[in-house]
PDB file of N, CA and C in Angstrom:
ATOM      1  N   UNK A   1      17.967  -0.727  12.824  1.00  0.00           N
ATOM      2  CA  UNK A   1      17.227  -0.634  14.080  1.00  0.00           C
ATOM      3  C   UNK A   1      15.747  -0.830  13.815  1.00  0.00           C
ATOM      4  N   UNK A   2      14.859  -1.600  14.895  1.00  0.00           N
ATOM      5  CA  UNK A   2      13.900  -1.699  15.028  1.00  0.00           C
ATOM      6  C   UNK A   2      12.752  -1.144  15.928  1.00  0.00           C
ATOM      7  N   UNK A   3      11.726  -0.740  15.735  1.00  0.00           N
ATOM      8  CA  UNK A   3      10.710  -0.069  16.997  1.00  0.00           C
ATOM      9  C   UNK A   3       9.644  -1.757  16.901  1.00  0.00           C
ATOM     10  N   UNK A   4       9.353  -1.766  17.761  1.00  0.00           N
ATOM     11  CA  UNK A   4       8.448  -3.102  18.172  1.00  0.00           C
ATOM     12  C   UNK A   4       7.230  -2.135  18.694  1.00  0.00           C
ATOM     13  N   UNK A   5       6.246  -2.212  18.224  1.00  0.00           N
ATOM     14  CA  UNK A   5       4.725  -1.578  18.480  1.00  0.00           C
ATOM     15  C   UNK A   5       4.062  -2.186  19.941  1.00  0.00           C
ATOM     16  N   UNK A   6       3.462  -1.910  20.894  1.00  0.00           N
ATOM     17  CA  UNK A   6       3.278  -2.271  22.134  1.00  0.00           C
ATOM     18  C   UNK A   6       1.918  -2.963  21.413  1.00  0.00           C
ATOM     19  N   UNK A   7       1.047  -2.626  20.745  1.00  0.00           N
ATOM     20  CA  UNK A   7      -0.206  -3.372  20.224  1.00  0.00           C
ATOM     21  C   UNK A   7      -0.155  -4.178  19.408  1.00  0.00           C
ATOM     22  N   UNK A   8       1.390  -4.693  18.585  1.00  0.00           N
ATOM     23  CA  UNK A   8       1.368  -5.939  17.739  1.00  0.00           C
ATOM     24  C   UNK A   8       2.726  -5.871  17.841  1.00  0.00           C
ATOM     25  N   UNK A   9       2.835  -6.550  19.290  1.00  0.00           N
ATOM     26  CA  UNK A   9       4.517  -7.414  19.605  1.00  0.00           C
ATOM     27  C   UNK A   9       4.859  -8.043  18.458  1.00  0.00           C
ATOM     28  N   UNK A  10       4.377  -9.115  17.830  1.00  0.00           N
ATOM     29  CA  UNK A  10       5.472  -9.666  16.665  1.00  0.00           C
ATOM     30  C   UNK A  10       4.988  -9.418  15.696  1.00  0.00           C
ATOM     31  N   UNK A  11       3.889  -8.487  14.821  1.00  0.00           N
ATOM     32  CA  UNK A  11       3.876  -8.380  13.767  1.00  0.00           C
ATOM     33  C   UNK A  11       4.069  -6.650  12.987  1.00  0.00           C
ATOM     34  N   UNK A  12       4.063  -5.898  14.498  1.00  0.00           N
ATOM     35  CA  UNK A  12       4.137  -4.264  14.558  1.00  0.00           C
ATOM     36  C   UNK A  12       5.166  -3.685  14.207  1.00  0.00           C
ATOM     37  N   UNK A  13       6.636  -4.219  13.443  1.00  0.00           N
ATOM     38  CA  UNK A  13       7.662  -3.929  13.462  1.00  0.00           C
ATOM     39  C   UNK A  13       7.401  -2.891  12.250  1.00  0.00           C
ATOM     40  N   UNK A  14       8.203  -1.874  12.505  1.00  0.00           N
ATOM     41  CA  UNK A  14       8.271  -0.710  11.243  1.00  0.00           C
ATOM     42  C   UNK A  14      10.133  -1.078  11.300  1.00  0.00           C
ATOM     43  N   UNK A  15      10.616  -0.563  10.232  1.00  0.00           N
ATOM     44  CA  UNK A  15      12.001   0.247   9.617  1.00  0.00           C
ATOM     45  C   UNK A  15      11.724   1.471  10.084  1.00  0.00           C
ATOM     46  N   UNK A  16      13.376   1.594  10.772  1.00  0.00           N
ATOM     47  CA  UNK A  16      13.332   3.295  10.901  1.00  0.00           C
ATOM     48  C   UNK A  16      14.176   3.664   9.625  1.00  0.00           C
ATOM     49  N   UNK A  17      14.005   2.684   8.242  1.00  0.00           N
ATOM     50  CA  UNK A  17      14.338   3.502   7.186  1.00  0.00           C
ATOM     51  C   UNK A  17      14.002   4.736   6.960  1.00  0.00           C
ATOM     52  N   UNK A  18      14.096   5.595   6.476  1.00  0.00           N
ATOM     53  CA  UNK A  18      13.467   6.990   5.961  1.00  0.00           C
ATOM     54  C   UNK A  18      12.549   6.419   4.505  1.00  0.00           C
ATOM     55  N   UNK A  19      11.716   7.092   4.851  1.00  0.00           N
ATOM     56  CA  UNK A  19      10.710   7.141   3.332  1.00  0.00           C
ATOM     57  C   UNK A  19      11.200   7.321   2.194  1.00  0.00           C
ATOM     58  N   UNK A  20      12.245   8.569   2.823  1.00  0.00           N
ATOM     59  CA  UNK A  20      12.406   8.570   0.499  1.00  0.00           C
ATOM     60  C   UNK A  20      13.755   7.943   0.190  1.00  0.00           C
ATOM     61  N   UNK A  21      14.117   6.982   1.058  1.00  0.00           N
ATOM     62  CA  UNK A  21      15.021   5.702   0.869  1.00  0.00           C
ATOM     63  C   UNK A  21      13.694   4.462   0.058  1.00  0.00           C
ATOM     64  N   UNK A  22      12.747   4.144   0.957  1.00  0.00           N
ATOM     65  CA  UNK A  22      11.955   3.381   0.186  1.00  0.00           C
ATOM     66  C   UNK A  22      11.205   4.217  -1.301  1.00  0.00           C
ATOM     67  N   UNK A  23      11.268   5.674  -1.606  1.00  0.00           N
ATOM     68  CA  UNK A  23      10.736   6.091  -2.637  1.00  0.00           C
ATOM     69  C   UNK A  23      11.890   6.147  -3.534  1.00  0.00           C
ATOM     70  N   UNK A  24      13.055   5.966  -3.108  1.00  0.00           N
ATOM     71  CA  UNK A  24      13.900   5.900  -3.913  1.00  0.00           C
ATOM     72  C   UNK A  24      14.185   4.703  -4.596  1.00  0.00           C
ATOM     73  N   UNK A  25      13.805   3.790  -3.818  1.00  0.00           N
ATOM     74  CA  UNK A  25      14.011   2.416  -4.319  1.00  0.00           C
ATOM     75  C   UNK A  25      12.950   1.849  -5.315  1.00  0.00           C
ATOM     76  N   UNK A  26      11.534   2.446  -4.901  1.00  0.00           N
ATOM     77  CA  UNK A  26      10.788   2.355  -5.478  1.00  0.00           C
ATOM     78  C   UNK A  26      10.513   2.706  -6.869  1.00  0.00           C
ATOM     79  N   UNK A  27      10.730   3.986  -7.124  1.00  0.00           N
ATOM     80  CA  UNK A  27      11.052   4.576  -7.866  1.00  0.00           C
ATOM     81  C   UNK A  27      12.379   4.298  -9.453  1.00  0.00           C
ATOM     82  N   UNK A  28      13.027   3.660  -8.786  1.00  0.00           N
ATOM     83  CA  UNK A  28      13.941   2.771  -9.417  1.00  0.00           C
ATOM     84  C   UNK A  28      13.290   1.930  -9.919  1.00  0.00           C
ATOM     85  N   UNK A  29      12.995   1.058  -9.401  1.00  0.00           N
ATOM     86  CA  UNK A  29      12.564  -0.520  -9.698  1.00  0.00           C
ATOM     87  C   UNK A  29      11.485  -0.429 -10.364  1.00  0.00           C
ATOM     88  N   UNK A  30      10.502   0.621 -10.618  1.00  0.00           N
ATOM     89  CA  UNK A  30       9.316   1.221 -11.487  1.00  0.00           C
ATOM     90  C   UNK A  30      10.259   1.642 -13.075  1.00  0.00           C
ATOM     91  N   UNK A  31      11.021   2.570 -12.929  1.00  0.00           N
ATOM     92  CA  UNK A  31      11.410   2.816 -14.057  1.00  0.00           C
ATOM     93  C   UNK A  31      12.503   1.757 -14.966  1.00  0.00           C
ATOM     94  N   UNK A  32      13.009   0.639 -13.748  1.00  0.00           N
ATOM     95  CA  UNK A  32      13.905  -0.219 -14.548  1.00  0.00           C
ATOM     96  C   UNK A  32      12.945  -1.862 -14.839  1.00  0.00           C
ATOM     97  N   UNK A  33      11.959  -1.781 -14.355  1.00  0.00           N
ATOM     98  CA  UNK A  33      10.830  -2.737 -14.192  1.00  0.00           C
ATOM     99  C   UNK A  33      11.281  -4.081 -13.499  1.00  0.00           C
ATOM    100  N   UNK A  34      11.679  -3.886 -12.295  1.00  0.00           N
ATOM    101  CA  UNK A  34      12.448  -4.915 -11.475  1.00  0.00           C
ATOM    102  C   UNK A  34      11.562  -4.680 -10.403  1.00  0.00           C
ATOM    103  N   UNK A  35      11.022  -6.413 -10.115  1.00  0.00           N
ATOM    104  CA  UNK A  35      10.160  -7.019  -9.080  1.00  0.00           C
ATOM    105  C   UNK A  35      10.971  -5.988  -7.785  1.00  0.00           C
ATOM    106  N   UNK A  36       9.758  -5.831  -6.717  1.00  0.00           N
ATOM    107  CA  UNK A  36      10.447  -5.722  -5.330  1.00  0.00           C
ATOM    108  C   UNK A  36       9.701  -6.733  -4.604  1.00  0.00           C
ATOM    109  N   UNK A  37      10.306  -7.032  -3.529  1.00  0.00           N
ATOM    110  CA  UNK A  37      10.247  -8.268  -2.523  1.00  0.00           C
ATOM    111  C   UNK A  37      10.137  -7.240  -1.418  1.00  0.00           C
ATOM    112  N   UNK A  38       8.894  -7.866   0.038  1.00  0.00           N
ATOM    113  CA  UNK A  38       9.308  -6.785   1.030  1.00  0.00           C
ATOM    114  C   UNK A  38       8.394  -7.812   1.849  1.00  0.00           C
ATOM    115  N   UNK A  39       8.630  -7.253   3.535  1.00  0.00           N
ATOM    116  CA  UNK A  39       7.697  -7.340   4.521  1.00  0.00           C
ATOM    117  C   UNK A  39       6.574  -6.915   4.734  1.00  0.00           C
ATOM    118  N   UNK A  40       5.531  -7.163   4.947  1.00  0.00           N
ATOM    119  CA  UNK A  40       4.378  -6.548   4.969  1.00  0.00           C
ATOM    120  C   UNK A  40       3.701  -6.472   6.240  1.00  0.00           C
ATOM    121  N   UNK A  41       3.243  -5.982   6.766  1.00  0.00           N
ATOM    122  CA  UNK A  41       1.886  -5.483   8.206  1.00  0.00           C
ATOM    123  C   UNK A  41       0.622  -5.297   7.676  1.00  0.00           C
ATOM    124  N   UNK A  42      -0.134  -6.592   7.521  1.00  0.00           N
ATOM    125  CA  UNK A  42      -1.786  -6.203   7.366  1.00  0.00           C
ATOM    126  C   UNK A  42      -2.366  -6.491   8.839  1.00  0.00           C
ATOM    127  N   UNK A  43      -3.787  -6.467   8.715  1.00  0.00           N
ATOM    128  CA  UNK A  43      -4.608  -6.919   9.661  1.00  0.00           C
ATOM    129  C   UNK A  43      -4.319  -7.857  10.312  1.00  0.00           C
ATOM    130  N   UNK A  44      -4.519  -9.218   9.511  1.00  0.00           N
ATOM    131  CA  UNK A  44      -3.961 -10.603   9.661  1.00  0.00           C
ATOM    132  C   UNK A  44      -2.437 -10.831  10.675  1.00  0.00           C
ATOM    133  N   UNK A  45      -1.650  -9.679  10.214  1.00  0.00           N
ATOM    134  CA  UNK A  45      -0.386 -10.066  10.646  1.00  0.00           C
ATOM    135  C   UNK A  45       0.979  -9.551   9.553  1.00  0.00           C
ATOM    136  N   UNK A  46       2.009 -10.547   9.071  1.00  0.00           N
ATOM    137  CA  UNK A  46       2.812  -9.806   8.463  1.00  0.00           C
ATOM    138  C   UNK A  46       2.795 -10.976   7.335  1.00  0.00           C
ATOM    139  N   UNK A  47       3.562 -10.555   6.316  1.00  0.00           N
ATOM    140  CA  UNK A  47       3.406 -11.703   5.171  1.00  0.00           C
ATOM    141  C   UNK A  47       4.841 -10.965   4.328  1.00  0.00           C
ATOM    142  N   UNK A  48       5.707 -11.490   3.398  1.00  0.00           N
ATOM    143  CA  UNK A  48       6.609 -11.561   2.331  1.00  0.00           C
ATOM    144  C   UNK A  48       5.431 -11.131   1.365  1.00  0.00           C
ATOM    145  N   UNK A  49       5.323 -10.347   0.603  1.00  0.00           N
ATOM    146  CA  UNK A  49       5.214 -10.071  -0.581  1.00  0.00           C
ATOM    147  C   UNK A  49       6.405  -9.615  -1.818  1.00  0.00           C
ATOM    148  N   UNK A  50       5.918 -10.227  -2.646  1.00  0.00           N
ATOM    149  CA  UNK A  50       6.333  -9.632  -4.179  1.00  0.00           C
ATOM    150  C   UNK A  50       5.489  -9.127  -5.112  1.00  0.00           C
ATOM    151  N   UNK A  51       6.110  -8.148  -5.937  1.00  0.00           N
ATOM    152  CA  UNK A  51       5.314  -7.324  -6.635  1.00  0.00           C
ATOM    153  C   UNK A  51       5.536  -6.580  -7.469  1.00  0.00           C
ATOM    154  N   UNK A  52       5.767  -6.282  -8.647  1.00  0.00           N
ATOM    155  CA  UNK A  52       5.770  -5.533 -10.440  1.00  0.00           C
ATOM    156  C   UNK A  52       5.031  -4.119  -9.908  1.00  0.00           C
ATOM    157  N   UNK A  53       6.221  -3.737  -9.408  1.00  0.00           N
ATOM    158  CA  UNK A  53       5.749  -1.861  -9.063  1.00  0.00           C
ATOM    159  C   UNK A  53       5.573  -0.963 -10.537  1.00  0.00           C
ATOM    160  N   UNK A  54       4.845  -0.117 -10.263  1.00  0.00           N
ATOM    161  CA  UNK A  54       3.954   0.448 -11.392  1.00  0.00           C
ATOM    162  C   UNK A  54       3.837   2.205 -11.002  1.00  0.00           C
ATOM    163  N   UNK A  55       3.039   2.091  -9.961  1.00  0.00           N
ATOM    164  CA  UNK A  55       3.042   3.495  -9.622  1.00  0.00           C
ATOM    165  C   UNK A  55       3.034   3.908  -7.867  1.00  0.00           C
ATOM    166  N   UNK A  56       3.747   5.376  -7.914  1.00  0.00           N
ATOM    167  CA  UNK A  56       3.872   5.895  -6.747  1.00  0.00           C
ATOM    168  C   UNK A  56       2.512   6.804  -6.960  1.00  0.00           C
ATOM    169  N   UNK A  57       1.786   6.801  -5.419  1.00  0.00           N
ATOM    170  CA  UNK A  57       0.686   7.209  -5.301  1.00  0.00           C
ATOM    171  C   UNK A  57       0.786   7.858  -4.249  1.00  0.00           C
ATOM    172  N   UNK A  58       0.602   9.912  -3.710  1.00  0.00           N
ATOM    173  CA  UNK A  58       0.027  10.533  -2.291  1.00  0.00           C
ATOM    174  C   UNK A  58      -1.170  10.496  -2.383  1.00  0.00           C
ATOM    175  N   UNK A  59      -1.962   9.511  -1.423  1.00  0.00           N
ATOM    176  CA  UNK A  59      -3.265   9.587  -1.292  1.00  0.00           C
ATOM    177  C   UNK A  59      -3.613   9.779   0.229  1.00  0.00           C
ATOM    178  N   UNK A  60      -5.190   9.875   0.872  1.00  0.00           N
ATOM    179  CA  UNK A  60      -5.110  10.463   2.351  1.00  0.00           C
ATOM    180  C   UNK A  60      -4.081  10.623   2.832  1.00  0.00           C
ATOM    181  N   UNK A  61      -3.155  11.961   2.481  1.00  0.00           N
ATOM    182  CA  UNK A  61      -1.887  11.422   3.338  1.00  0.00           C
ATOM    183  C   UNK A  61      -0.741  10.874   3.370  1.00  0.00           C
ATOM    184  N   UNK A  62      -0.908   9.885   2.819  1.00  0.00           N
ATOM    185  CA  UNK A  62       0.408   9.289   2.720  1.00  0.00           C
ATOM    186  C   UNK A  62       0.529   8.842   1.083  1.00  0.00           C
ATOM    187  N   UNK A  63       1.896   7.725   1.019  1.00  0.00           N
ATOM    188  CA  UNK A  63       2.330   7.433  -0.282  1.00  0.00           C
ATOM    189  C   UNK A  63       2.277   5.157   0.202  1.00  0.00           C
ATOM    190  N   UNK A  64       1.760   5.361  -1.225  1.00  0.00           N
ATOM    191  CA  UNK A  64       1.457   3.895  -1.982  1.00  0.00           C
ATOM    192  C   UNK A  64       2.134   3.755  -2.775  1.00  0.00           C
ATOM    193  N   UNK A  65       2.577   2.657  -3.061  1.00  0.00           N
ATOM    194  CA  UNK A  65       3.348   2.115  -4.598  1.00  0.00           C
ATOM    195  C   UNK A  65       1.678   0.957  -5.277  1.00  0.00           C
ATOM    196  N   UNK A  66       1.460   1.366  -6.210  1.00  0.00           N
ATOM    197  CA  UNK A  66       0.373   0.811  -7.149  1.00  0.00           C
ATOM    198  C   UNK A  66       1.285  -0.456  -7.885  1.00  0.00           C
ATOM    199  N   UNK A  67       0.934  -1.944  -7.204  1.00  0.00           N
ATOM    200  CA  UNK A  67       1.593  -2.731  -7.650  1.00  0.00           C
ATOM    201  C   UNK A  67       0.663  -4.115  -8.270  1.00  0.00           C
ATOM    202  N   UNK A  68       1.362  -5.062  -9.420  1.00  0.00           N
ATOM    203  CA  UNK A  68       0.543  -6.307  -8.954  1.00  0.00           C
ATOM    204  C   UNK A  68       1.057  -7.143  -8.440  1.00  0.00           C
ATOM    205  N   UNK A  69       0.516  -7.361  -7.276  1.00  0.00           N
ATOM    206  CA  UNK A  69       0.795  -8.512  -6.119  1.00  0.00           C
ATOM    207  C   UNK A  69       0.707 -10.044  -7.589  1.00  0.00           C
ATOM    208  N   UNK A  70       1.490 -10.876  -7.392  1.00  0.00           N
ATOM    209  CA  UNK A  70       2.264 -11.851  -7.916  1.00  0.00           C
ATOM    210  C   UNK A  70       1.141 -13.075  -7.320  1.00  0.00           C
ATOM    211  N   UNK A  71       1.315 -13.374  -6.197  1.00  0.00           N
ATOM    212  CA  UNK A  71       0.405 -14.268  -5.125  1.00  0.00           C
ATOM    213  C   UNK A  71      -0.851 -14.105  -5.622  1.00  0.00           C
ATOM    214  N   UNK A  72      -1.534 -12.964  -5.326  1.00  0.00           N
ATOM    215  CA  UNK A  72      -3.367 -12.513  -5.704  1.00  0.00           C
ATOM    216  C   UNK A  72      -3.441 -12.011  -7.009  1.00  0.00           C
ATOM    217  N   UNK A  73      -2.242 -12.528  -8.292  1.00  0.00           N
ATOM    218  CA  UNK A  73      -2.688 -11.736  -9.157  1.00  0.00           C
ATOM    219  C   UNK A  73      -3.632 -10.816  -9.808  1.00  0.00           C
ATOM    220  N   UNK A  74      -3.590  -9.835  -8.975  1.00  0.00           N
ATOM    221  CA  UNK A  74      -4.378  -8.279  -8.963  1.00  0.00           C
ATOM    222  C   UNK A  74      -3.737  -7.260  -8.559  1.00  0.00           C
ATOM    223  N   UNK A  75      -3.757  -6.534  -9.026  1.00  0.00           N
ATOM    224  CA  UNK A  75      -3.295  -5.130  -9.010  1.00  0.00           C
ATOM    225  C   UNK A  75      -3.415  -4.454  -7.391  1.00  0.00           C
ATOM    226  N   UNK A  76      -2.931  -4.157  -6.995  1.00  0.00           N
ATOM    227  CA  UNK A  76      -3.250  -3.686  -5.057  1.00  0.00           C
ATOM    228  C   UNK A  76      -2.403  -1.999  -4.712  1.00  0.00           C
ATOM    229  N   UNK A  77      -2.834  -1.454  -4.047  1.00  0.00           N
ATOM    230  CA  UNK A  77      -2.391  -0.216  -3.433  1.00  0.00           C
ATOM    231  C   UNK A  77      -1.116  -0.836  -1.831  1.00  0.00           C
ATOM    232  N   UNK A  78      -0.141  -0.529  -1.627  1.00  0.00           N
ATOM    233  CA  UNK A  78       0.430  -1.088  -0.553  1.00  0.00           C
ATOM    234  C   UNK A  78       1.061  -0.057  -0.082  1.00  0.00           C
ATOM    235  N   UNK A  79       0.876   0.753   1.209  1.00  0.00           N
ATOM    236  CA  UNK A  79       1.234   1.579   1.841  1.00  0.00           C
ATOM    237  C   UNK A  79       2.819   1.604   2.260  1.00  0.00           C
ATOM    238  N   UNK A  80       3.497   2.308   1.617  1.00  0.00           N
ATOM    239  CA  UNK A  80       4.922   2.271   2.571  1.00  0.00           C
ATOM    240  C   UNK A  80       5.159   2.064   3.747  1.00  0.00           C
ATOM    241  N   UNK A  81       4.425   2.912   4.273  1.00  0.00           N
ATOM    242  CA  UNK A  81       4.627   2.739   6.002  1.00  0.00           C
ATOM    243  C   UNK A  81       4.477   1.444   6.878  1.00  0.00           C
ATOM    244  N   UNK A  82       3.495   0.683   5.727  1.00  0.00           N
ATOM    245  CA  UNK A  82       3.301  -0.733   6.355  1.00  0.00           C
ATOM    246  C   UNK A  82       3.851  -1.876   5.497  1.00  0.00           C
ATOM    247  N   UNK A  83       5.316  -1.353   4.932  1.00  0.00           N
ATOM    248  CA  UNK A  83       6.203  -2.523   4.511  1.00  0.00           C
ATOM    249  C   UNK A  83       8.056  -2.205   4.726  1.00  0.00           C
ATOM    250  N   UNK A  84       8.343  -3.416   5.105  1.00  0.00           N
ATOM    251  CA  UNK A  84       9.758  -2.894   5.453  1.00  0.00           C
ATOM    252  C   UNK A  84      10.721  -4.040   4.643  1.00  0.00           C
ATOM    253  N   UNK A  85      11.968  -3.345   4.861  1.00  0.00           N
ATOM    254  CA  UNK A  85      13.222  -4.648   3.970  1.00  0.00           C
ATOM    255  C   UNK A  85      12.877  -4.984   2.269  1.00  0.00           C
ATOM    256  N   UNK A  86      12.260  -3.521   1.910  1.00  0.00           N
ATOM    257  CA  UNK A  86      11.969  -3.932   0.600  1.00  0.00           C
ATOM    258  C   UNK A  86      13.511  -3.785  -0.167  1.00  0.00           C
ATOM    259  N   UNK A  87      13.475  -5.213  -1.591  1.00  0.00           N
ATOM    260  CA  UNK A  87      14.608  -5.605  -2.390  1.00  0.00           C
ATOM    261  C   UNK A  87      14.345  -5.783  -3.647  1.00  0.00           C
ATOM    262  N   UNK A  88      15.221  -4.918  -4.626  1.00  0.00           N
ATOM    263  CA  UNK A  88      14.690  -5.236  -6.095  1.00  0.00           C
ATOM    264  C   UNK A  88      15.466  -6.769  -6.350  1.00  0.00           C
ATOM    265  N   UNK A  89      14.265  -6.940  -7.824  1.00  0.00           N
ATOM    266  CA  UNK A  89      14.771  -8.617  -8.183  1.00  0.00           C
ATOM    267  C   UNK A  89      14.585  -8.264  -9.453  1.00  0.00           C
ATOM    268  N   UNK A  90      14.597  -9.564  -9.921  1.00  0.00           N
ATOM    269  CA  UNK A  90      14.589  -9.515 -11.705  1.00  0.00           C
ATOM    270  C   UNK A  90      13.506  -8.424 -11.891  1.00  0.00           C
ATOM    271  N   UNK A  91      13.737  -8.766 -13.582  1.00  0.00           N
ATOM    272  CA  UNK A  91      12.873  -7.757 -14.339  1.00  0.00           C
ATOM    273  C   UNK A  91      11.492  -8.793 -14.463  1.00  0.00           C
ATOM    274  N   UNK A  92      10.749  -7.416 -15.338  1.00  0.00           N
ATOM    275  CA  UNK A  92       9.207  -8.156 -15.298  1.00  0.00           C
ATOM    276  C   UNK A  92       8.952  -7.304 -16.648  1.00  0.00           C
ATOM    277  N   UNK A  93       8.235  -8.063 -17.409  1.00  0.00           N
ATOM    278  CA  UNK A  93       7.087  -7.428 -18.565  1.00  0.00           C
ATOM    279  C   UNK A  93       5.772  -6.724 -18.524  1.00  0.00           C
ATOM    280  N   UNK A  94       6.103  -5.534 -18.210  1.00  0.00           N
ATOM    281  CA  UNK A  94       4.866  -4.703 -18.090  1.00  0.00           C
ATOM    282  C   UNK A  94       3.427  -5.210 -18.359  1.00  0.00           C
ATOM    283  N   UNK A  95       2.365  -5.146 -17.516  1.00  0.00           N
ATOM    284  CA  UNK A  95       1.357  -5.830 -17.791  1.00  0.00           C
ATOM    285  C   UNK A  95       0.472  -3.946 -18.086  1.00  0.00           C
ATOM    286  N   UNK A  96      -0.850  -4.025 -19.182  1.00  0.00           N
ATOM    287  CA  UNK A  96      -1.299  -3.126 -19.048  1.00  0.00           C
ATOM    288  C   UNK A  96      -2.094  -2.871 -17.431  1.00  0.00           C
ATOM    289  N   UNK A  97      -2.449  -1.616 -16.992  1.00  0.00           N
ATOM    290  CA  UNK A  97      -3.062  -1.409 -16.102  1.00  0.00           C
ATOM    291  C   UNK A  97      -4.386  -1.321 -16.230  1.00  0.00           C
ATOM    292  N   UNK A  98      -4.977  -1.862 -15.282  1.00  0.00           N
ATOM    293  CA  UNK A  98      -6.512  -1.579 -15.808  1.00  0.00           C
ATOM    294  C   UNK A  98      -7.171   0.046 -15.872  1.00  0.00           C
ATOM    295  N   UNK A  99      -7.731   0.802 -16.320  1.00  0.00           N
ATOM    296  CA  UNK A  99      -8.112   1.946 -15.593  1.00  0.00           C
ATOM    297  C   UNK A  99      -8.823   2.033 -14.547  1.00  0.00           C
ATOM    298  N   UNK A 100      -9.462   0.915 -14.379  1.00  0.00           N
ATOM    299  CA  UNK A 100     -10.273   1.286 -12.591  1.00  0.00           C
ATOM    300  C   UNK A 100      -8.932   1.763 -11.615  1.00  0.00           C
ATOM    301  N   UNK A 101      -7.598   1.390 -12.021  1.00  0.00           N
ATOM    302  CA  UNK A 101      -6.953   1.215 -11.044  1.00  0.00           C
ATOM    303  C   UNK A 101      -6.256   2.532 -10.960  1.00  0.00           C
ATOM    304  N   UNK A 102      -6.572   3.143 -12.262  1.00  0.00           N
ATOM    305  CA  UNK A 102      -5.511   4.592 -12.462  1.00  0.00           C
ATOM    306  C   UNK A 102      -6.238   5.701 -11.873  1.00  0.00           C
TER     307      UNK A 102
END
């Protein structure tokens, strides 16, 4: 099931997954080092990302997976709440993290 946001008709879509379905998955795919693939909601709109998950993060509030985006090769913070239909994929070779990022 889907909720459609009245302020971003086609790009506002959330999962009424539960969170610690996506922390579970997450969480997985961190410790077995398998890419996740997902939907995304930025500013812009929505976009497919992939990404070499690394770390689960509670920050203001909520929870981040600390990943490097594949596309912008850089390291990025990506809010759960604003990604849905996430899927593990192959494995990946740990890249070090920078510490700015830890």
């Amino acid at each position: 099931a889907w909720i459609k946001s009245p302020e971003f008709p086609s790009a506002g879509r959330f999962s009424l997954e539960p969170l610690a379905q996506k922390l579970g998955l997450f969480r997985q795919a961190i410790r077995q080092r398998r890419l996740v693939s997902f939907c995304y909601y930025y500013s812009k709109g929505e976009s497919q990302r992939t990404i070499e998950p690394y770390r689960l993060v509670f920050q203001w509030s909520s929870w981040y997976v600390l990943g490097y985006f594949l596309d912008r090769q850089d390291f990025r913070l990506f809010h759960l709440n604003r990604l849905w239909t996430p899927e593990t994929g192959g494995g990946f070779v740990p890249r070090e993290i920078p510490s700015q990022e830890l």
